[in-house]
N, C-alpha and C. Protein backbone atom coordinates (compact mmCIF):
# COMPACT_ATOMS: atom_id res chain seq x y z
N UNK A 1 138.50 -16.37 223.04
CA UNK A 1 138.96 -16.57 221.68
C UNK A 1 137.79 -16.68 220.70
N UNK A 2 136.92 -17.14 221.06
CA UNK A 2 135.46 -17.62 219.95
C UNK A 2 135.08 -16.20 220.21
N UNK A 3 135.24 -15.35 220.89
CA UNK A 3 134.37 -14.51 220.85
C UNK A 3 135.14 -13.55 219.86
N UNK A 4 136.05 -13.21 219.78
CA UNK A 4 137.16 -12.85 218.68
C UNK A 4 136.91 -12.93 217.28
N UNK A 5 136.85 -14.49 217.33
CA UNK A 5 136.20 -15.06 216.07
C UNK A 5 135.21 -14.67 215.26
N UNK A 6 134.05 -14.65 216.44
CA UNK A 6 132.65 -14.24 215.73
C UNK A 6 132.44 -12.66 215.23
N UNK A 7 133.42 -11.81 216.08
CA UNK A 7 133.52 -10.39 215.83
C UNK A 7 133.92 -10.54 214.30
N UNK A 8 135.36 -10.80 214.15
CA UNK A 8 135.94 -11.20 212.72
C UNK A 8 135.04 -11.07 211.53
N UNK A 9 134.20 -12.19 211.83
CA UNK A 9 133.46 -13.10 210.88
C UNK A 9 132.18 -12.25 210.84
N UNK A 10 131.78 -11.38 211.83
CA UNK A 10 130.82 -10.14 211.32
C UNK A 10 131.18 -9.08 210.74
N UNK A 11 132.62 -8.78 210.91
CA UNK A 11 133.05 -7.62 210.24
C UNK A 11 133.14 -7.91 208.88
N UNK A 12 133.99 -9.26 208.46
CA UNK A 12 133.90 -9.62 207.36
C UNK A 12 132.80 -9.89 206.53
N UNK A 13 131.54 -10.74 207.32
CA UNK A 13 130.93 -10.65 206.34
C UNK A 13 130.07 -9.24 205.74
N UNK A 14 130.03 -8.65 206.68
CA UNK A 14 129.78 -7.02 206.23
C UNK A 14 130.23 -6.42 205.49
N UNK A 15 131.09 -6.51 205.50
CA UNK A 15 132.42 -5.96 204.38
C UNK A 15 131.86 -6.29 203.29
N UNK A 16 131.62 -8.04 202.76
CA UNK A 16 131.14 -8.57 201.87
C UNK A 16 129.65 -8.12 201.52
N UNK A 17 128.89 -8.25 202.35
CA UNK A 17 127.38 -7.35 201.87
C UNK A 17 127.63 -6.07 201.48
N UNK A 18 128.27 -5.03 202.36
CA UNK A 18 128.47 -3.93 202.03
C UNK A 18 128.48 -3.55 200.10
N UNK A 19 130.03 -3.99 200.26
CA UNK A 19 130.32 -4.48 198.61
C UNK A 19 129.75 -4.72 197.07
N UNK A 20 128.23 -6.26 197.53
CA UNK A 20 128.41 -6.80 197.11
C UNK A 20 126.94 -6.01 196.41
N UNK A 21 126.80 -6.69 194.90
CA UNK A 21 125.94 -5.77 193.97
C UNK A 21 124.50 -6.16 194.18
N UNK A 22 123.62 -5.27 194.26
CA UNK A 22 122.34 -5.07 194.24
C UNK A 22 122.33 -5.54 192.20
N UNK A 23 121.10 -6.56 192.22
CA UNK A 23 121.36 -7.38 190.79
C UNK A 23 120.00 -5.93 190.52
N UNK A 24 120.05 -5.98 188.77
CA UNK A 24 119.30 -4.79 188.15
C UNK A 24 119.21 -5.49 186.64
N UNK A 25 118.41 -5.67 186.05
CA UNK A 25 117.81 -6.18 184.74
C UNK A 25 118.50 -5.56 184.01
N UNK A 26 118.68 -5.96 182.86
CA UNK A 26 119.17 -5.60 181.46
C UNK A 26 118.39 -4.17 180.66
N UNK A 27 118.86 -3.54 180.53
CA UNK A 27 118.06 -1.96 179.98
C UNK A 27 118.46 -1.11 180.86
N UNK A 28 118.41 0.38 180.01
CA UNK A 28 119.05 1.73 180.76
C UNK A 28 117.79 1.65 181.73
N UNK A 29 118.55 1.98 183.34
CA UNK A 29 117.24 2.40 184.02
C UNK A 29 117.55 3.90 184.63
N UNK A 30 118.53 4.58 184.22
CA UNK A 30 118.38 6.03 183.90
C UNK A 30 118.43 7.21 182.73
N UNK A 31 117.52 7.16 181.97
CA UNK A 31 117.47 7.47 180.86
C UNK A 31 118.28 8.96 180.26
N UNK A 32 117.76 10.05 181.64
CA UNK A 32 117.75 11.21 181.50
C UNK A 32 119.32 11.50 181.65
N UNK A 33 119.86 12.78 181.31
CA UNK A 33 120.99 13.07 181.51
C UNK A 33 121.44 14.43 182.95
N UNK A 34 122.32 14.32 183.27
CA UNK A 34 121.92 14.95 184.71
C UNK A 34 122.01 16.58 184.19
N UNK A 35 121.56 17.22 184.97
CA UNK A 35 120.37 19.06 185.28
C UNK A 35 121.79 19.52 185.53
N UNK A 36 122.18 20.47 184.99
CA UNK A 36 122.83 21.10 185.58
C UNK A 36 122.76 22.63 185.27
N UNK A 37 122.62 24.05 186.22
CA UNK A 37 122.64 25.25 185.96
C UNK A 37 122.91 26.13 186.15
N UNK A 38 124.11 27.10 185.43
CA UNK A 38 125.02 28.16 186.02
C UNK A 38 124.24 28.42 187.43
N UNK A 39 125.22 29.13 188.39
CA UNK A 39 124.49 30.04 189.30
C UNK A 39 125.77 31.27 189.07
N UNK A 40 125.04 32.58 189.20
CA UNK A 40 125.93 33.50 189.01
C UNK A 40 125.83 34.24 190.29
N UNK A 41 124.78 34.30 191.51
CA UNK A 41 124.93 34.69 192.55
C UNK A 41 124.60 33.38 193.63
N UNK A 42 125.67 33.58 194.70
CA UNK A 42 125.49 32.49 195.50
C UNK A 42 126.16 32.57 196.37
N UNK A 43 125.42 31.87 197.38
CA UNK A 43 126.03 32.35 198.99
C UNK A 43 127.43 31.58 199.69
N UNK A 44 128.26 31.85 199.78
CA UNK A 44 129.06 30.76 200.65
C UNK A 44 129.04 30.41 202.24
N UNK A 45 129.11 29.10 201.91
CA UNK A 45 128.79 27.97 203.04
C UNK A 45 130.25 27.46 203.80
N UNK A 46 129.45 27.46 205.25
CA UNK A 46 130.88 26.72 206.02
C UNK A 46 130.92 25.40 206.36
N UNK A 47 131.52 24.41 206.41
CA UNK A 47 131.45 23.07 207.12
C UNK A 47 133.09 22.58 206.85
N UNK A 48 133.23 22.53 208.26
CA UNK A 48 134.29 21.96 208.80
C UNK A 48 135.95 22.78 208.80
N UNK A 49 135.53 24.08 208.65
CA UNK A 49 136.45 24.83 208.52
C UNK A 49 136.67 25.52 207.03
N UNK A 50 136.08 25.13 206.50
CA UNK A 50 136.08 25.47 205.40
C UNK A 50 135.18 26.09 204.40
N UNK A 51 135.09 26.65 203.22
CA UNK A 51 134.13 27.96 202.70
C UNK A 51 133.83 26.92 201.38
N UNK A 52 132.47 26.95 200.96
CA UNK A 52 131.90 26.24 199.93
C UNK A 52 131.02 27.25 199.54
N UNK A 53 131.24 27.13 197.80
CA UNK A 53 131.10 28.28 196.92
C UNK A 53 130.02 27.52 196.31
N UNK A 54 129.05 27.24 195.84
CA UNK A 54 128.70 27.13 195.03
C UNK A 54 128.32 27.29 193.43
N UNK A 55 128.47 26.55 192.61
CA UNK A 55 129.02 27.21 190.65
C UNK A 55 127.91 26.71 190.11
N UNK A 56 127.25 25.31 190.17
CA UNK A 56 125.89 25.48 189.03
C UNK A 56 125.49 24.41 190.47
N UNK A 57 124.02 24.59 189.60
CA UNK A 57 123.04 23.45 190.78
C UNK A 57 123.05 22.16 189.93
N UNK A 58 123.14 21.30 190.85
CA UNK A 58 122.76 19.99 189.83
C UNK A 58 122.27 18.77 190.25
N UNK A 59 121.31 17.63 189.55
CA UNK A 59 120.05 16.91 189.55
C UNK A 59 120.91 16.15 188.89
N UNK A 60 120.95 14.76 189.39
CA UNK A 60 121.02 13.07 188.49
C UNK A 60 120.35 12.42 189.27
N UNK A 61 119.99 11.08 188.46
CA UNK A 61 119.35 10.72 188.71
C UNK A 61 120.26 9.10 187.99
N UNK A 62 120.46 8.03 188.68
CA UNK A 62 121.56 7.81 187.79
C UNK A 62 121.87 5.85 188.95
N UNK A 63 122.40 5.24 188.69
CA UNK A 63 122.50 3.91 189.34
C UNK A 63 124.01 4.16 189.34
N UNK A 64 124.27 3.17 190.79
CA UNK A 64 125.83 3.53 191.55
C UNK A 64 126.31 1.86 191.13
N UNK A 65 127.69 2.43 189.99
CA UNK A 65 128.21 1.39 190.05
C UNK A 65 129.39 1.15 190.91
N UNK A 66 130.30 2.17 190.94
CA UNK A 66 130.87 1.43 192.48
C UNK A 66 130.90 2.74 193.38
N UNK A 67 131.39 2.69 194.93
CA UNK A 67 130.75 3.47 196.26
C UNK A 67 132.41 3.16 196.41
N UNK A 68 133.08 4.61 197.20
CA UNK A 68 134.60 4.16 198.06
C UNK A 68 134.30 4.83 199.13
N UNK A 69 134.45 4.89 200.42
CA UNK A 69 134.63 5.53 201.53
C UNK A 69 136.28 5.82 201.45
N UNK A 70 136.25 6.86 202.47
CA UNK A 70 137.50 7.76 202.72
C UNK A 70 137.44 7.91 203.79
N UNK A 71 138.61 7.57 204.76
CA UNK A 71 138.47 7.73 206.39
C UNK A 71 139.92 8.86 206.48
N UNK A 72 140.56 9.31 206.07
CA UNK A 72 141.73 10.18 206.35
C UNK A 72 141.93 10.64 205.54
N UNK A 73 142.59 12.21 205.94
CA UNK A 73 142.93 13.27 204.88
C UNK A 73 142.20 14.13 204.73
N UNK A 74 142.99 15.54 204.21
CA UNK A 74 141.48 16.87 204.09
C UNK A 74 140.18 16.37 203.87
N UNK A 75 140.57 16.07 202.37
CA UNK A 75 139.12 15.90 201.23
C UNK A 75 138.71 14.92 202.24
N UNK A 76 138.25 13.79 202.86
CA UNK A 76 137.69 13.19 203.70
C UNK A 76 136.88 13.78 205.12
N UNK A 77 137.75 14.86 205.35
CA UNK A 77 136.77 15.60 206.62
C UNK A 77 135.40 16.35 205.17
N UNK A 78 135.57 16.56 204.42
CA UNK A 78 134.21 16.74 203.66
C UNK A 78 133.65 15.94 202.81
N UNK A 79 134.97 15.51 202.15
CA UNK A 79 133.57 14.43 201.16
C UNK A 79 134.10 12.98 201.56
N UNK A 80 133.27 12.24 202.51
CA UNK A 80 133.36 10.92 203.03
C UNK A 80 133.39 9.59 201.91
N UNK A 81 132.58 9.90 200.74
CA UNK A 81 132.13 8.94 199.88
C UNK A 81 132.46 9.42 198.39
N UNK A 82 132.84 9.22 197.37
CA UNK A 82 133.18 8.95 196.45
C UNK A 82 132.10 8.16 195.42
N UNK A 83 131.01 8.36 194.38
CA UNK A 83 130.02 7.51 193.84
C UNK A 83 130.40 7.56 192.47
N UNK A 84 130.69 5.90 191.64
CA UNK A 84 130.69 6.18 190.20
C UNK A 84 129.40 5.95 189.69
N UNK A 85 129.11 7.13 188.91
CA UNK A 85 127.82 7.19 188.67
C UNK A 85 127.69 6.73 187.21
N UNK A 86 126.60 6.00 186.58
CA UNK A 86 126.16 5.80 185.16
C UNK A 86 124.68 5.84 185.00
N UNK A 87 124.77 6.91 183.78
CA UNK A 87 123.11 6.73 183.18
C UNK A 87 123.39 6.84 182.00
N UNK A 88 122.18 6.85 181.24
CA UNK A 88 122.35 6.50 179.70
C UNK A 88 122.14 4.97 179.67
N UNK A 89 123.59 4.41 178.35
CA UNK A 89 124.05 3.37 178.41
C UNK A 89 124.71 2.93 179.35
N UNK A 90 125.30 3.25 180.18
CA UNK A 90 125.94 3.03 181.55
C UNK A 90 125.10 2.61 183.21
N UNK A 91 124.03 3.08 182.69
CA UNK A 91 123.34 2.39 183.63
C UNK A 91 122.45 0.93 183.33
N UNK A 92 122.95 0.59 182.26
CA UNK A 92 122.06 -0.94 181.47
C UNK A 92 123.14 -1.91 182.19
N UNK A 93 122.57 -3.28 182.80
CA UNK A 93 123.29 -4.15 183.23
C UNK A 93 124.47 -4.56 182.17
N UNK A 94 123.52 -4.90 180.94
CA UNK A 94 124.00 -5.67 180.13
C UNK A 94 125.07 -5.11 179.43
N UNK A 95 125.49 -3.99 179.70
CA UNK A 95 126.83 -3.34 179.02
C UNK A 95 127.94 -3.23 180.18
N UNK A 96 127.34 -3.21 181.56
CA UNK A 96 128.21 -2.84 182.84
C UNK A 96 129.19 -4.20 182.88
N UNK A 97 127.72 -5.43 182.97
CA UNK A 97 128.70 -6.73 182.52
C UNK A 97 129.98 -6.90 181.75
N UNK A 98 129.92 -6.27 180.60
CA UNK A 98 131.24 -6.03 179.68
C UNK A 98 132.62 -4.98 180.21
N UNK A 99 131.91 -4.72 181.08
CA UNK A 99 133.33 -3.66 181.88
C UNK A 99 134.06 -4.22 183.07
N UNK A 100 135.06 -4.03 183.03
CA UNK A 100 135.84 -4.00 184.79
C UNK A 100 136.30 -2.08 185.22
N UNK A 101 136.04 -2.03 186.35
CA UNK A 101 136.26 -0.93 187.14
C UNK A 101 136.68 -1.24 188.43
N UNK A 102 137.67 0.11 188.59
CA UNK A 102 138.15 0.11 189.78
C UNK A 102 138.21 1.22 190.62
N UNK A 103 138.45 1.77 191.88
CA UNK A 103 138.18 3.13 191.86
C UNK A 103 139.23 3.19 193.60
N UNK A 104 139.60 4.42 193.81
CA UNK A 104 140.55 4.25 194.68
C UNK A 104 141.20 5.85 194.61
N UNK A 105 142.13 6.23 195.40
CA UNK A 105 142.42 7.33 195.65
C UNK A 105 141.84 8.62 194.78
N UNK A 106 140.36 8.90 194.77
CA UNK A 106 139.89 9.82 194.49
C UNK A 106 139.51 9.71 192.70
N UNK A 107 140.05 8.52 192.42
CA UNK A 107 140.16 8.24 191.12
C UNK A 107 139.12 7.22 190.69
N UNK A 108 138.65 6.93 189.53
CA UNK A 108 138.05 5.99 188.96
C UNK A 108 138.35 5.13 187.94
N UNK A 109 138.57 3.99 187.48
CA UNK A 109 138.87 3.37 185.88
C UNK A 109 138.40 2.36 185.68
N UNK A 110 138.67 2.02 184.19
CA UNK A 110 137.51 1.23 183.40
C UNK A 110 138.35 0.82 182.32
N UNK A 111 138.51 -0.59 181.96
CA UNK A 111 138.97 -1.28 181.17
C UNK A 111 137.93 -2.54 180.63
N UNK A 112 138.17 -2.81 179.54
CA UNK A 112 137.24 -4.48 178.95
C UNK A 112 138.10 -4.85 177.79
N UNK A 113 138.38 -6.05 177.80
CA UNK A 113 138.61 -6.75 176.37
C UNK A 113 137.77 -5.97 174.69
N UNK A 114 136.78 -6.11 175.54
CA UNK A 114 136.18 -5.76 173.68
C UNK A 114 134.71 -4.67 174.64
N UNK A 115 134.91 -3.21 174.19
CA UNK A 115 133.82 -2.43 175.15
C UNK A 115 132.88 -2.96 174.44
N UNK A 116 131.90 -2.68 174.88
CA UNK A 116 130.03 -2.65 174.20
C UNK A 116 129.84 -1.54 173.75
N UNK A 117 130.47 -0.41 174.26
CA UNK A 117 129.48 0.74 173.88
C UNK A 117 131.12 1.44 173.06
N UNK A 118 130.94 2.33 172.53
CA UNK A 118 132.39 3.43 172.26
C UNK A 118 132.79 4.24 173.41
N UNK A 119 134.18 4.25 173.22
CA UNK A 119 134.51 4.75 174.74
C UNK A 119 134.01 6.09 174.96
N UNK A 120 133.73 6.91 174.41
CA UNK A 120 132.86 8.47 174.32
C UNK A 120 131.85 8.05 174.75
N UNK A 121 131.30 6.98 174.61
CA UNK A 121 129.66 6.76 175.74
C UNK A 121 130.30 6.34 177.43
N UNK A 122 130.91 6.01 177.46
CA UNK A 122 131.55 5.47 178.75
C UNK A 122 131.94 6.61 179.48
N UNK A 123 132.79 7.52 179.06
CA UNK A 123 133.31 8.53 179.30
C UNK A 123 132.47 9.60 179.51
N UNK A 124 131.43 10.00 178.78
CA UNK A 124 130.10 10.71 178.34
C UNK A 124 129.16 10.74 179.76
N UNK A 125 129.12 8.97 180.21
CA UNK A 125 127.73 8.59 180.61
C UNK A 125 128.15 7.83 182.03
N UNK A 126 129.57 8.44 182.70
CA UNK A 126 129.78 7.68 183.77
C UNK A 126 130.75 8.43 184.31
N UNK A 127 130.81 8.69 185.70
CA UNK A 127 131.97 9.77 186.90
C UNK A 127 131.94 9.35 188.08
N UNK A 128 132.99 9.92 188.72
CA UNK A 128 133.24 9.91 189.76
C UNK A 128 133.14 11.01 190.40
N UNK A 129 132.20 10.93 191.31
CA UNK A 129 131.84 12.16 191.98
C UNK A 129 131.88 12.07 193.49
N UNK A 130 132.85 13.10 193.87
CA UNK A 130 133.04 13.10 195.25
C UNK A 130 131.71 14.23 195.87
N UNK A 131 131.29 13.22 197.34
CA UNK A 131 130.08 13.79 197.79
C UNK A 131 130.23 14.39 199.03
N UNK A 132 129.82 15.56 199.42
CA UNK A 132 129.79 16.28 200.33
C UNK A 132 128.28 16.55 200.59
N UNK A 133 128.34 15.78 202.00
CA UNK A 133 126.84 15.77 202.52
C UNK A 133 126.55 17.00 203.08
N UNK A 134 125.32 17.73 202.81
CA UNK A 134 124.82 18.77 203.49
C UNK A 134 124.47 18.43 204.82
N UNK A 135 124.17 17.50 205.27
CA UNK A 135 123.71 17.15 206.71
C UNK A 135 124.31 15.79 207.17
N UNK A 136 123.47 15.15 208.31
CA UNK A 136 123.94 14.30 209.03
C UNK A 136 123.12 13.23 208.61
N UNK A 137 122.17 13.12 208.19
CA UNK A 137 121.28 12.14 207.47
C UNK A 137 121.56 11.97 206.14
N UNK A 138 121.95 12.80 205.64
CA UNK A 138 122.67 13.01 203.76
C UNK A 138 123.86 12.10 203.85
N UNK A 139 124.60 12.28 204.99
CA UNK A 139 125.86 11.66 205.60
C UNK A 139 125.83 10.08 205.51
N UNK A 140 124.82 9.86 206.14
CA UNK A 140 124.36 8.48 206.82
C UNK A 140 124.14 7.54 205.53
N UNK A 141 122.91 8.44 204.90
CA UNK A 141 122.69 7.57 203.20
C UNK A 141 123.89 7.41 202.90
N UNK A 142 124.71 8.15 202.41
CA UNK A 142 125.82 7.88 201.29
C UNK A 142 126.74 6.85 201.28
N UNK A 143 126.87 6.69 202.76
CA UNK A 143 127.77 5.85 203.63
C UNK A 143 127.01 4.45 203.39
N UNK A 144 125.69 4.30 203.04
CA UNK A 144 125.07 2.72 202.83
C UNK A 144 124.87 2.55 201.92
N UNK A 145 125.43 3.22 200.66
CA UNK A 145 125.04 2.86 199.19
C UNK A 145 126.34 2.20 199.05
N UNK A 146 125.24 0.95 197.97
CA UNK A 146 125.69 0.09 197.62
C UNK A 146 125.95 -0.28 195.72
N UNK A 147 127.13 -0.65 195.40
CA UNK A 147 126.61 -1.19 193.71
C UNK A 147 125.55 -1.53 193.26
N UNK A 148 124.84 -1.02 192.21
CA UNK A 148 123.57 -1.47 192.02
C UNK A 148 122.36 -0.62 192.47
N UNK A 149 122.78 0.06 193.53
CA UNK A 149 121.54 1.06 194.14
C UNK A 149 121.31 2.32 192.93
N UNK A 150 120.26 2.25 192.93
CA UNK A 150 119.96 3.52 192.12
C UNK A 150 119.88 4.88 192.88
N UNK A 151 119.91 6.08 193.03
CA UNK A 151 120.36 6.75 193.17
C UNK A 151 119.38 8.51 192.31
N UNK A 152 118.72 9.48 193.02
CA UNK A 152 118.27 10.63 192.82
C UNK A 152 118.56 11.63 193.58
N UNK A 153 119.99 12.58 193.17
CA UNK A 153 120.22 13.65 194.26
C UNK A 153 120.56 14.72 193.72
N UNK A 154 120.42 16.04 194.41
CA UNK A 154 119.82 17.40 194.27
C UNK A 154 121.16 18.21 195.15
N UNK A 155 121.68 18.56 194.26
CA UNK A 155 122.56 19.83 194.94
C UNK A 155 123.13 20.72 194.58
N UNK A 156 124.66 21.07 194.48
CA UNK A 156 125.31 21.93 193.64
C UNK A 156 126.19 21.34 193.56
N UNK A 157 127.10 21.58 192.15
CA UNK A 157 128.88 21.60 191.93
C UNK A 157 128.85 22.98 192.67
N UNK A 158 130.28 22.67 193.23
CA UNK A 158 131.08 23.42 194.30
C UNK A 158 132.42 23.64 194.04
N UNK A 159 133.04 25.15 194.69
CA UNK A 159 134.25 25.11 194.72
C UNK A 159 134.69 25.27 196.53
N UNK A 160 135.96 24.61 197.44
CA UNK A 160 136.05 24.21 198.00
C UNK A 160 137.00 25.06 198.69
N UNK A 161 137.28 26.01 199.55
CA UNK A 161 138.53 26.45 199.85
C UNK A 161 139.21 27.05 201.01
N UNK A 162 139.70 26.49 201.60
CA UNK A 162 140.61 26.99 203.39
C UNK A 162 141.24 28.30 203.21
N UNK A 163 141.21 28.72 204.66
CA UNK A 163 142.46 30.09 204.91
C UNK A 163 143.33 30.21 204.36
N UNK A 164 144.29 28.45 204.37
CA UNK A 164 145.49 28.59 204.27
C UNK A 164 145.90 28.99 202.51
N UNK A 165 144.73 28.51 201.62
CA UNK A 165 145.08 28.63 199.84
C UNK A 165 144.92 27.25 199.54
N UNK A 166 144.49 26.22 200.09
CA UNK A 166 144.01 24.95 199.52
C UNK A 166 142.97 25.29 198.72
N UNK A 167 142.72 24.55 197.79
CA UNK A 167 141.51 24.51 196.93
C UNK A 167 141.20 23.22 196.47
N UNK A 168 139.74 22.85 195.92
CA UNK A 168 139.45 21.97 195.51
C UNK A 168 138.03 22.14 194.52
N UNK A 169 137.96 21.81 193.29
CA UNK A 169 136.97 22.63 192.60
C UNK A 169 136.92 21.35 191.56
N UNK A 170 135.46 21.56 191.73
CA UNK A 170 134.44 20.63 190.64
C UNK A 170 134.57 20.95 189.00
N UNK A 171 134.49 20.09 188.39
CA UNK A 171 134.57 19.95 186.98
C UNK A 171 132.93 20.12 186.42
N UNK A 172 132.85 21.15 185.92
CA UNK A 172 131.53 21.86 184.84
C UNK A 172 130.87 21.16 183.98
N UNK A 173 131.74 19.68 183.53
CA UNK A 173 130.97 19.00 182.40
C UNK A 173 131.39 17.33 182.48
N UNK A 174 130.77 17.15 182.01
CA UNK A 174 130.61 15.46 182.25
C UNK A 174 131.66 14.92 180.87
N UNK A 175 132.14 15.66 180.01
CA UNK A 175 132.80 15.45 178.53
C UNK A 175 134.34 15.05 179.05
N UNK A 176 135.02 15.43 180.37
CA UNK A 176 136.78 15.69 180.38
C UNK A 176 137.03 14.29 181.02
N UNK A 177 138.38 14.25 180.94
CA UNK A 177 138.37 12.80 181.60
C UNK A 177 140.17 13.04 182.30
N UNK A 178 140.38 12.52 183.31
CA UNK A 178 141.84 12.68 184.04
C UNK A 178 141.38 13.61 185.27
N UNK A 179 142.77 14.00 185.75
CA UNK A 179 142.32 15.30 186.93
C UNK A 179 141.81 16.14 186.45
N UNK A 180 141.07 16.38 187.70
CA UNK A 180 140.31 17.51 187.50
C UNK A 180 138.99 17.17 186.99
N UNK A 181 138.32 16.43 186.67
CA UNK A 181 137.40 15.66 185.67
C UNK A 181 136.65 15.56 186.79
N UNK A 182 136.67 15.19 188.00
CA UNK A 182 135.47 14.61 188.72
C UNK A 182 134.71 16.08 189.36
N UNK A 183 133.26 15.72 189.45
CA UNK A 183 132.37 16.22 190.29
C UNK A 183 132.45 16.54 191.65
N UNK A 184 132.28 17.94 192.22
CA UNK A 184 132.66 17.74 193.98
C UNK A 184 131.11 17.95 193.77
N UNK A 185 130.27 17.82 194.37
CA UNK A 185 128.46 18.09 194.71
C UNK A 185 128.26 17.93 196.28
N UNK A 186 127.91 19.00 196.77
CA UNK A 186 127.62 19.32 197.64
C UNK A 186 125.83 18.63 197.85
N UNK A 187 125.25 17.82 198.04
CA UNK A 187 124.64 16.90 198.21
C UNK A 187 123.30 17.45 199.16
N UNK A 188 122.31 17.95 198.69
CA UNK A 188 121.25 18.51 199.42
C UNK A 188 120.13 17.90 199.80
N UNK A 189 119.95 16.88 198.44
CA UNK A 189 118.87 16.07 198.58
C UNK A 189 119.00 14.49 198.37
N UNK A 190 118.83 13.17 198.93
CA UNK A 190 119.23 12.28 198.28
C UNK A 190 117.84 11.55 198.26
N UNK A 191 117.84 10.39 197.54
CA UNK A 191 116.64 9.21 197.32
C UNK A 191 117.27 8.16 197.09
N UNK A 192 117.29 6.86 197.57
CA UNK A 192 118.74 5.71 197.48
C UNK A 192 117.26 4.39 196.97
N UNK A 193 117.00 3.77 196.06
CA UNK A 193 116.98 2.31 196.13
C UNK A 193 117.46 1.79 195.42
């Protein structure tokens, strides 16, 4: 029975570290806005049964305010992790403080009493981007990022698509907001602290 216990009480508190926020000073600590650039020829890629197109290449550089894992379902045999990303004003503590977020079936949201910034900076300067690791080490990072981790990765927006006529296709601009709005990035390069 104690031994039960102690399993418990490691899973849990893991859970809780996992979770819990990496603290980050007051001020934008990603200034730049993320790279992004048509590609008009480009090769398609296989993983996991499936054909990945690539549509522009793209570079952020950007601090993770919240991380979801996905254990079931298509989109999960490719993109395991889910990252809401903020730079700009969105990556400054002192405005994140003023927000609540939540994030959950492929989705992201954001509510506050009184915002800090106008919601066009929020909207502007923060996504949800589902990640599809190029490898098994790309895999591994994504899976240990945490709130608070900052975050530099290198890949492409992608379009996503099976035999059968499933599809799944990345959003071109950081401006839309609802379906369809999030980032799929096929994930080539990462840098996590």
């Amino acid at each position: 029975m104690k031994q039960y216990f102690f399993i418990c009480a490691a899973i849990v508190a893991f859970y809780f570290w996992a979770n819990s926020e990496i603290p980050r000073p007051a001020g934008v600590l990603a200034p730049e806005e993320p790279y992004q650039r048509e590609i008009y020829t480009s090769s398609i890629r296989k993983k996991n049964g499936y054909q990945i197109v690539p549509l522009a290449s793209f570079d952020i550089r950007a601090r993770v305010i919240l991380s979801e894992r996905y254990w079931f379902g298509r989109e999960a045999n490719l993109s395991p992790v889910d990252l809401i990303l903020g730079w700009g004003a969105m990556s400054d503590s002192a405005v994140l403080k003023e927000l609540n977020f939540s994030q959950g079936g492929r989705f992201y949201r954001w509510w506050a009493n009184t915002p800090p910034v106008p919601r066009e900076v929020i909207e502007t300067h923060s996504a949800n981007m589902h990640m599809i690791p190029a490898n098994a080490e790309i895999a591994r990072q994504l899976k240990s990022i945490r709130p608070g981790n900052m975050v530099h990765l290198k890949g492409f927006l992608v379009e996503v698509t099976s035999d059968e006529g499933w599809r799944w296709k990345s959003s071109l601009t950081r401006a839309d907001t609802g379906a369809g709005a999030c980032e799929l990035v096929l994930v080539e390069s990462l840098y996590v602290w």
